[in-house]
Structures are given as C-alpha cells and as structure tokens.
N, C-alpha and C. Protein backbone atom coordinates (compact mmCIF):
# COMPACT_ATOMS: atom_id res chain seq x y z
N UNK A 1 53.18 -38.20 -5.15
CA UNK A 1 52.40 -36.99 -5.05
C UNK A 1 51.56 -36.78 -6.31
N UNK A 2 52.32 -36.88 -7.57
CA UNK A 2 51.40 -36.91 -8.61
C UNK A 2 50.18 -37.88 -8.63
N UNK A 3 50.32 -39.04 -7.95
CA UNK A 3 49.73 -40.12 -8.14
C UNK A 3 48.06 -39.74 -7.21
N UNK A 4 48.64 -38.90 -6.21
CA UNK A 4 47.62 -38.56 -5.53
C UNK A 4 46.65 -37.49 -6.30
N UNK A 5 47.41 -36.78 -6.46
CA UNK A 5 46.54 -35.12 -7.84
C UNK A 5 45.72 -36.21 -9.09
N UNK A 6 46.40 -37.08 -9.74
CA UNK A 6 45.40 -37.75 -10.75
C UNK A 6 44.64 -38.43 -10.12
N UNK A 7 44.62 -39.16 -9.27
CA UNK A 7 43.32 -39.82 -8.38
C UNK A 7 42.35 -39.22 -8.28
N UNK A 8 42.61 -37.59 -7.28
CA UNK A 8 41.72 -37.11 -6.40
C UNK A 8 41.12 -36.20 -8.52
N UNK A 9 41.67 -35.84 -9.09
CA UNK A 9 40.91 -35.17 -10.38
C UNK A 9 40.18 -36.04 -10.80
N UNK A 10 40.85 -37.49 -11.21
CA UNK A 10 39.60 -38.54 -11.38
C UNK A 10 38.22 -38.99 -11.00
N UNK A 11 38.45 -38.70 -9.65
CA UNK A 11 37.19 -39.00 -8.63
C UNK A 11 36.56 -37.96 -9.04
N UNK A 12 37.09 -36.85 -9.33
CA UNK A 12 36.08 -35.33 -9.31
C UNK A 12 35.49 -35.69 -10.60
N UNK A 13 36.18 -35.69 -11.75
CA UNK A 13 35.88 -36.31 -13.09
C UNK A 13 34.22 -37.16 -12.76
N UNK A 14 34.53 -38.29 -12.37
CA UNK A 14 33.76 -39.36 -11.94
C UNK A 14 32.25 -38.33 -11.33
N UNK A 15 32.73 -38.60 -10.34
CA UNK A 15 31.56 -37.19 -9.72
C UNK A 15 30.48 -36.17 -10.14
N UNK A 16 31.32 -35.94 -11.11
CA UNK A 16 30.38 -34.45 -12.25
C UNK A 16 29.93 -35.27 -13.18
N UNK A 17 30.15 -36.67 -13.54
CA UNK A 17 29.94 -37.15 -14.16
C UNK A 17 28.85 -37.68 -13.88
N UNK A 18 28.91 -38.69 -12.74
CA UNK A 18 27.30 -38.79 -12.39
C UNK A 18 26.18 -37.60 -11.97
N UNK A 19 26.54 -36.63 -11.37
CA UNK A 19 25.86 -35.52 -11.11
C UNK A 19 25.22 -35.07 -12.60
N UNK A 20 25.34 -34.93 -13.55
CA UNK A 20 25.65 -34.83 -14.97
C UNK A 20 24.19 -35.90 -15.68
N UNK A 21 25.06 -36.90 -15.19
CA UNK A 21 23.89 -38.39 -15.74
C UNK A 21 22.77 -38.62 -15.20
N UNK A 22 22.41 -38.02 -13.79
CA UNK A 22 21.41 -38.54 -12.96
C UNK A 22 20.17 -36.68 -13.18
N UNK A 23 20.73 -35.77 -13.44
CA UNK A 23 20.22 -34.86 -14.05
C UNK A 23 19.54 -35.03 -15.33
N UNK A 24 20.19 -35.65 -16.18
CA UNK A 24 19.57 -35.92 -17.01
C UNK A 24 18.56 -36.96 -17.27
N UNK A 25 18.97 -37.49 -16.11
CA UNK A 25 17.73 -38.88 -16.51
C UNK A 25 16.59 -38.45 -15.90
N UNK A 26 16.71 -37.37 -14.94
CA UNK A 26 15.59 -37.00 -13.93
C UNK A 26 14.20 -36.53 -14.94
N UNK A 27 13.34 -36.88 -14.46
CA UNK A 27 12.08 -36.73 -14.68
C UNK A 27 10.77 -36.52 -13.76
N UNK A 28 10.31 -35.44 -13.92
CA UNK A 28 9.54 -34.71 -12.27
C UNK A 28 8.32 -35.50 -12.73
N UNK A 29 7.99 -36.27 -11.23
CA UNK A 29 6.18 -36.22 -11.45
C UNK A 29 5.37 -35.66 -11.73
N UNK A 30 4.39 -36.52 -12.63
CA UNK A 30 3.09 -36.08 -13.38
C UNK A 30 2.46 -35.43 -11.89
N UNK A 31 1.71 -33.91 -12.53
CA UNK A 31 1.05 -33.67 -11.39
C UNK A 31 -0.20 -32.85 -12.03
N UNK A 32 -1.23 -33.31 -11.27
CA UNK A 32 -2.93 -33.19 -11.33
C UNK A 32 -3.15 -31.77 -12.11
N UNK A 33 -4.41 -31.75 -12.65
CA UNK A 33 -4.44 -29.82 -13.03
C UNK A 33 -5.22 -29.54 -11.67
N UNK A 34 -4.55 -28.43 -11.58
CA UNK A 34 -4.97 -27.35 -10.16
C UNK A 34 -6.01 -27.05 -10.71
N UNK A 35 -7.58 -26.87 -9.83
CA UNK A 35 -8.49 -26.32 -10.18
C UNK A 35 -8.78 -25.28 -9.30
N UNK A 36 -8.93 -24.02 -9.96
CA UNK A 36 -8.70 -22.40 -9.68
C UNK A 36 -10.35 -22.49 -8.96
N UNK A 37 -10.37 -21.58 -7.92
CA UNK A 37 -11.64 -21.60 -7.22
C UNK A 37 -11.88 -20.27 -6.93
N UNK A 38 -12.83 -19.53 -7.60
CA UNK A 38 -12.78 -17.93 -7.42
C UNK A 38 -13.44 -17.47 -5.98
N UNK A 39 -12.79 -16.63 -5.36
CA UNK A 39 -13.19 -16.33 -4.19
C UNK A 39 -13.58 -15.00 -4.08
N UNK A 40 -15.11 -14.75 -3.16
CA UNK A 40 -15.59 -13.40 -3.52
C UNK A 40 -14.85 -12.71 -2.18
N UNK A 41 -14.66 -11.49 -2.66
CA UNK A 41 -14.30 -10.77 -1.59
C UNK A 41 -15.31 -9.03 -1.47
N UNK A 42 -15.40 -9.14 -0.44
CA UNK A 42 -15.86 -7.82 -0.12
C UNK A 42 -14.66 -6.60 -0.06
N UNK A 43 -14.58 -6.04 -1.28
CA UNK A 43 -13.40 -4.97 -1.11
C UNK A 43 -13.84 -3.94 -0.21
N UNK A 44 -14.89 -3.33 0.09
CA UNK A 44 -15.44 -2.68 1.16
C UNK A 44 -14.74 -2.66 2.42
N UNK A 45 -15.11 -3.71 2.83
CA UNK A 45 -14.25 -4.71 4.12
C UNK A 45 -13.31 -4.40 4.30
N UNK A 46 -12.60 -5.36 3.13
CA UNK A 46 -11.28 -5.68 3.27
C UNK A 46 -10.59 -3.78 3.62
N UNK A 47 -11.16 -2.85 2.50
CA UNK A 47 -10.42 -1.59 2.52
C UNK A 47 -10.44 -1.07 4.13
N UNK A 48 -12.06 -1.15 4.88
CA UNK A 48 -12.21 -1.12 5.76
C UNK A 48 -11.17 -1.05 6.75
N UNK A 49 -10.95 -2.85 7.09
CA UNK A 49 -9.93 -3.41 7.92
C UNK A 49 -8.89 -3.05 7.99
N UNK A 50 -8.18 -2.68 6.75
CA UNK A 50 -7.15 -2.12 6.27
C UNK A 50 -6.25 -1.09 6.95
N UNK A 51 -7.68 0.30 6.78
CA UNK A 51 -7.37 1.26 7.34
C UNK A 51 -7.12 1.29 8.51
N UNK A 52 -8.19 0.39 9.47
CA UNK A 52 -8.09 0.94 10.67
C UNK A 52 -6.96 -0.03 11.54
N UNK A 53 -6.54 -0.64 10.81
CA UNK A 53 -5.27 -1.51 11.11
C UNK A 53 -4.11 -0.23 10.82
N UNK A 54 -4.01 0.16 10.11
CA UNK A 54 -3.15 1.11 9.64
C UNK A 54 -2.95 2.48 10.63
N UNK A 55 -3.89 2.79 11.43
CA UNK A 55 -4.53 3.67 12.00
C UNK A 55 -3.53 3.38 13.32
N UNK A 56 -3.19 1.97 13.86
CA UNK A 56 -2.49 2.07 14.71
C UNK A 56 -0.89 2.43 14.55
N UNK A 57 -0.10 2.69 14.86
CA UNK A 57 0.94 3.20 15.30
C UNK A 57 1.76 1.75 16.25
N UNK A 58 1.86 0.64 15.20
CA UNK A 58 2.58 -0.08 16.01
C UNK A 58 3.82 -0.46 15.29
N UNK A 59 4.70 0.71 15.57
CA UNK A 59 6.23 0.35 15.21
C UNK A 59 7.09 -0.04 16.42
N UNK A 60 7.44 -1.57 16.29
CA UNK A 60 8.53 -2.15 17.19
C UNK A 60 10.06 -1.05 16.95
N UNK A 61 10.89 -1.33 18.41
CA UNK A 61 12.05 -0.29 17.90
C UNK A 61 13.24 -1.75 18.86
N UNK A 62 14.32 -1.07 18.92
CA UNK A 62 15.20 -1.85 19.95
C UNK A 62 15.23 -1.46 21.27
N UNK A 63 14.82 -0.23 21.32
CA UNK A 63 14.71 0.44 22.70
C UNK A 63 13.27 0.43 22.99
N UNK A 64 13.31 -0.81 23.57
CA UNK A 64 11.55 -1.27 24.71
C UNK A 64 10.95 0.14 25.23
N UNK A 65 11.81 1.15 25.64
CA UNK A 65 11.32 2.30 25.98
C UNK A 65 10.47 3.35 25.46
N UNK A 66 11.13 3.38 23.77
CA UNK A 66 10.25 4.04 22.99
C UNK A 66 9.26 3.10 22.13
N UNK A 67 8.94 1.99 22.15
CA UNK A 67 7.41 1.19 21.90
C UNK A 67 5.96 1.88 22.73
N UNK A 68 5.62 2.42 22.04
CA UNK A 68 4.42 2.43 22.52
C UNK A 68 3.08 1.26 22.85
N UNK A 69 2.80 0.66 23.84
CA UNK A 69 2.03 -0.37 24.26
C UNK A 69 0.81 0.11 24.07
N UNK A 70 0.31 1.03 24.20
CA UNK A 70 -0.86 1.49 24.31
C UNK A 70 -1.44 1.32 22.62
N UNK A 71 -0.35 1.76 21.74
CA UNK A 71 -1.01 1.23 20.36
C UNK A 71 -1.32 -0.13 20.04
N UNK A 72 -0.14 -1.01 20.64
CA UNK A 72 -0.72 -2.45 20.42
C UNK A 72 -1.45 -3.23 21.06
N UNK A 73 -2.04 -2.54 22.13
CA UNK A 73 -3.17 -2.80 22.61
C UNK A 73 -4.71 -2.53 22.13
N UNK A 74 -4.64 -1.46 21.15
CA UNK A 74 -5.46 -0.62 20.38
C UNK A 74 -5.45 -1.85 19.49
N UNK A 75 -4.27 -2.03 18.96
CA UNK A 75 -4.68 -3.06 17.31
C UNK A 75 -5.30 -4.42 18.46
N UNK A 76 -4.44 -5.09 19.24
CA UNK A 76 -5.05 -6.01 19.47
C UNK A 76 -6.54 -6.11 19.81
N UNK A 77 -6.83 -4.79 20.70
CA UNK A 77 -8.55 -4.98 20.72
C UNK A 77 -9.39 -4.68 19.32
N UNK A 78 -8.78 -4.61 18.29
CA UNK A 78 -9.40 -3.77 17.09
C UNK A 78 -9.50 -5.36 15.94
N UNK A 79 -8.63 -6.41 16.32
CA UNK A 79 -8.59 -7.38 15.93
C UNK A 79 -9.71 -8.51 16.06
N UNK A 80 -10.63 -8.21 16.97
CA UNK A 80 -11.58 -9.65 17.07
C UNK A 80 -12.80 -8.87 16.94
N UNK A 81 -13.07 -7.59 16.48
CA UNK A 81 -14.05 -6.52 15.78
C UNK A 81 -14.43 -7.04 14.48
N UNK A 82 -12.70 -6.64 13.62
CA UNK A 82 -12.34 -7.02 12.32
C UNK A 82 -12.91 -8.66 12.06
N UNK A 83 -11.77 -9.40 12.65
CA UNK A 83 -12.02 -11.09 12.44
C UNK A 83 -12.51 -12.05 13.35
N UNK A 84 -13.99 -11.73 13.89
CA UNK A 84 -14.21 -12.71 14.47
C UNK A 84 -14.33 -13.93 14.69
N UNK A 85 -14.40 -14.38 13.39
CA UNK A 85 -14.35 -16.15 12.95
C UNK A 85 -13.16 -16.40 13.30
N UNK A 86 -12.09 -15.42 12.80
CA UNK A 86 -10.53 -15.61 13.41
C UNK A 86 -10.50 -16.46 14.73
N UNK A 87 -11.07 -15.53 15.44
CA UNK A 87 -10.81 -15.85 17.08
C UNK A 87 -12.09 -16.90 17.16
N UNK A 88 -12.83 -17.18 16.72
CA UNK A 88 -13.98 -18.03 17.19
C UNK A 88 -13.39 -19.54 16.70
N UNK A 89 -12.31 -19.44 15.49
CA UNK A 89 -11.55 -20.67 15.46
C UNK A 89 -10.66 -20.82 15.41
N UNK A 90 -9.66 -19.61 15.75
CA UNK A 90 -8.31 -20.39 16.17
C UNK A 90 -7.89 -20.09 17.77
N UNK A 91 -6.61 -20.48 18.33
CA UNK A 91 -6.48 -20.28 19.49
C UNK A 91 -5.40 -19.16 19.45
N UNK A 92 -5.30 -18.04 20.60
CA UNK A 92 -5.08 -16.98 20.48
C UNK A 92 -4.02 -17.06 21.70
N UNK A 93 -2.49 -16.39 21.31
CA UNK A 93 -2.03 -15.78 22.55
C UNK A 93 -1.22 -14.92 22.68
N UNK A 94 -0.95 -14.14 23.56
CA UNK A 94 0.03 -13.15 23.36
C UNK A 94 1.41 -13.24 23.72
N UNK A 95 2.48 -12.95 22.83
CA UNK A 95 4.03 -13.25 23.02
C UNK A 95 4.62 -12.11 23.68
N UNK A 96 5.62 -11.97 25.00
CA UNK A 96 5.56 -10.61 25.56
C UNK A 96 5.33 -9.72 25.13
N UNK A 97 5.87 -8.50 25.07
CA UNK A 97 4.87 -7.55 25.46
C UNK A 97 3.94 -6.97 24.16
N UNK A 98 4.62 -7.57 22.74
CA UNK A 98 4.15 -6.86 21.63
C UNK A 98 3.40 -7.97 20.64
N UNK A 99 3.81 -8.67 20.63
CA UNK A 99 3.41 -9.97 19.63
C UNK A 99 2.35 -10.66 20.32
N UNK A 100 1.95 -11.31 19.12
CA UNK A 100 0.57 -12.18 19.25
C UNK A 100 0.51 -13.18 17.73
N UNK A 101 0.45 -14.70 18.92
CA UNK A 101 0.50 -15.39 17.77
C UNK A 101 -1.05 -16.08 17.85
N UNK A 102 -1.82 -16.84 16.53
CA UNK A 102 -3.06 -17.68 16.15
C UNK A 102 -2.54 -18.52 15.68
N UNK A 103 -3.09 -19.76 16.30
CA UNK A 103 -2.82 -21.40 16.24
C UNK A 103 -3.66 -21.98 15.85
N UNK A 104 -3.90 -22.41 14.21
CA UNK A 104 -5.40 -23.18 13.68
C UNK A 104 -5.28 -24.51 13.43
C-alpha cells in the first residue's frame, strides 16, 4: 500500500514537473504591428439610430403572453430605414416569434 502512495506522489512530482519545464520554455509568436485605421463616424446618426431603437419597447419575458409583438415588429420595420447596406448585404431572417438573425 505504501508502495502504491510513493508511486502515485512520484508521478504527480514528475507531472508538475514537466508542466513547470514546458512553461518555461514556452515562447509566444512574434506577431506583426497592428495598424490602427481611424474610422469616421457620423455621431448624428449613430445618436439618431440609437434613439429610435430605444423608442421600441422590446422586452422579451417568459410568459409569451405578456411580449408585446407589435413592438418587435416596429423595431424590425425601423431596421432596414436605419441600415440599409445591412440588408442590401447580408441575408436576413426571422427566428420565431421575436428574434431575427443576419448572415454575412
């Protein structure tokens, strides 16, 4: 029985030991400099979109009963107003009754 307890501590020994050695030898690949690309934004817009996204009233609940559909029908038509390039390039569909996923 003892013979088994110093084995199985040995192996563990052993173990942390390489875990230990192979940590240390590790060395992460060289990697490129990121070149930062400034992007203009229209804060106008964006505040725009914002709001009237906000404007809807689409809180999911557990009780399907109290969801209101009629709001997420509101955002969804209020969505290809906002982002039309959205929809002009990705593919669009709706997940029952509340969700909507874009596939680019």
């Amino acid at each position: 029985m003892i013979y088994i307890l110093i084995a199985t501590l040995l192996l563990l020994i052993i173990f942390i030991g390489i875990i230990i050695f192979r940590a240390l030898m590790f060395k992460p690949m060289e990697q490129s400099d990121i070149k930062l690309q400034e992007v203009d934004i229209d804060e106008e817009k964006a505040t725009y979109a914002l709001t009237q996204m906000i404007r809807c009233k689409t809180v999911s609940r557990y009780d399907p009963k109290l969801i209101d559909e009629n709001e997420f029908d509101k955002f969804r038509a209020l969505l290809p107003q906002i982002y039309p390039n959205i929809f002009k390039t990705c593919a669009y569909e709706r997940i029952e009754k509340t969700g909507i996923l874009f596939t680019w």
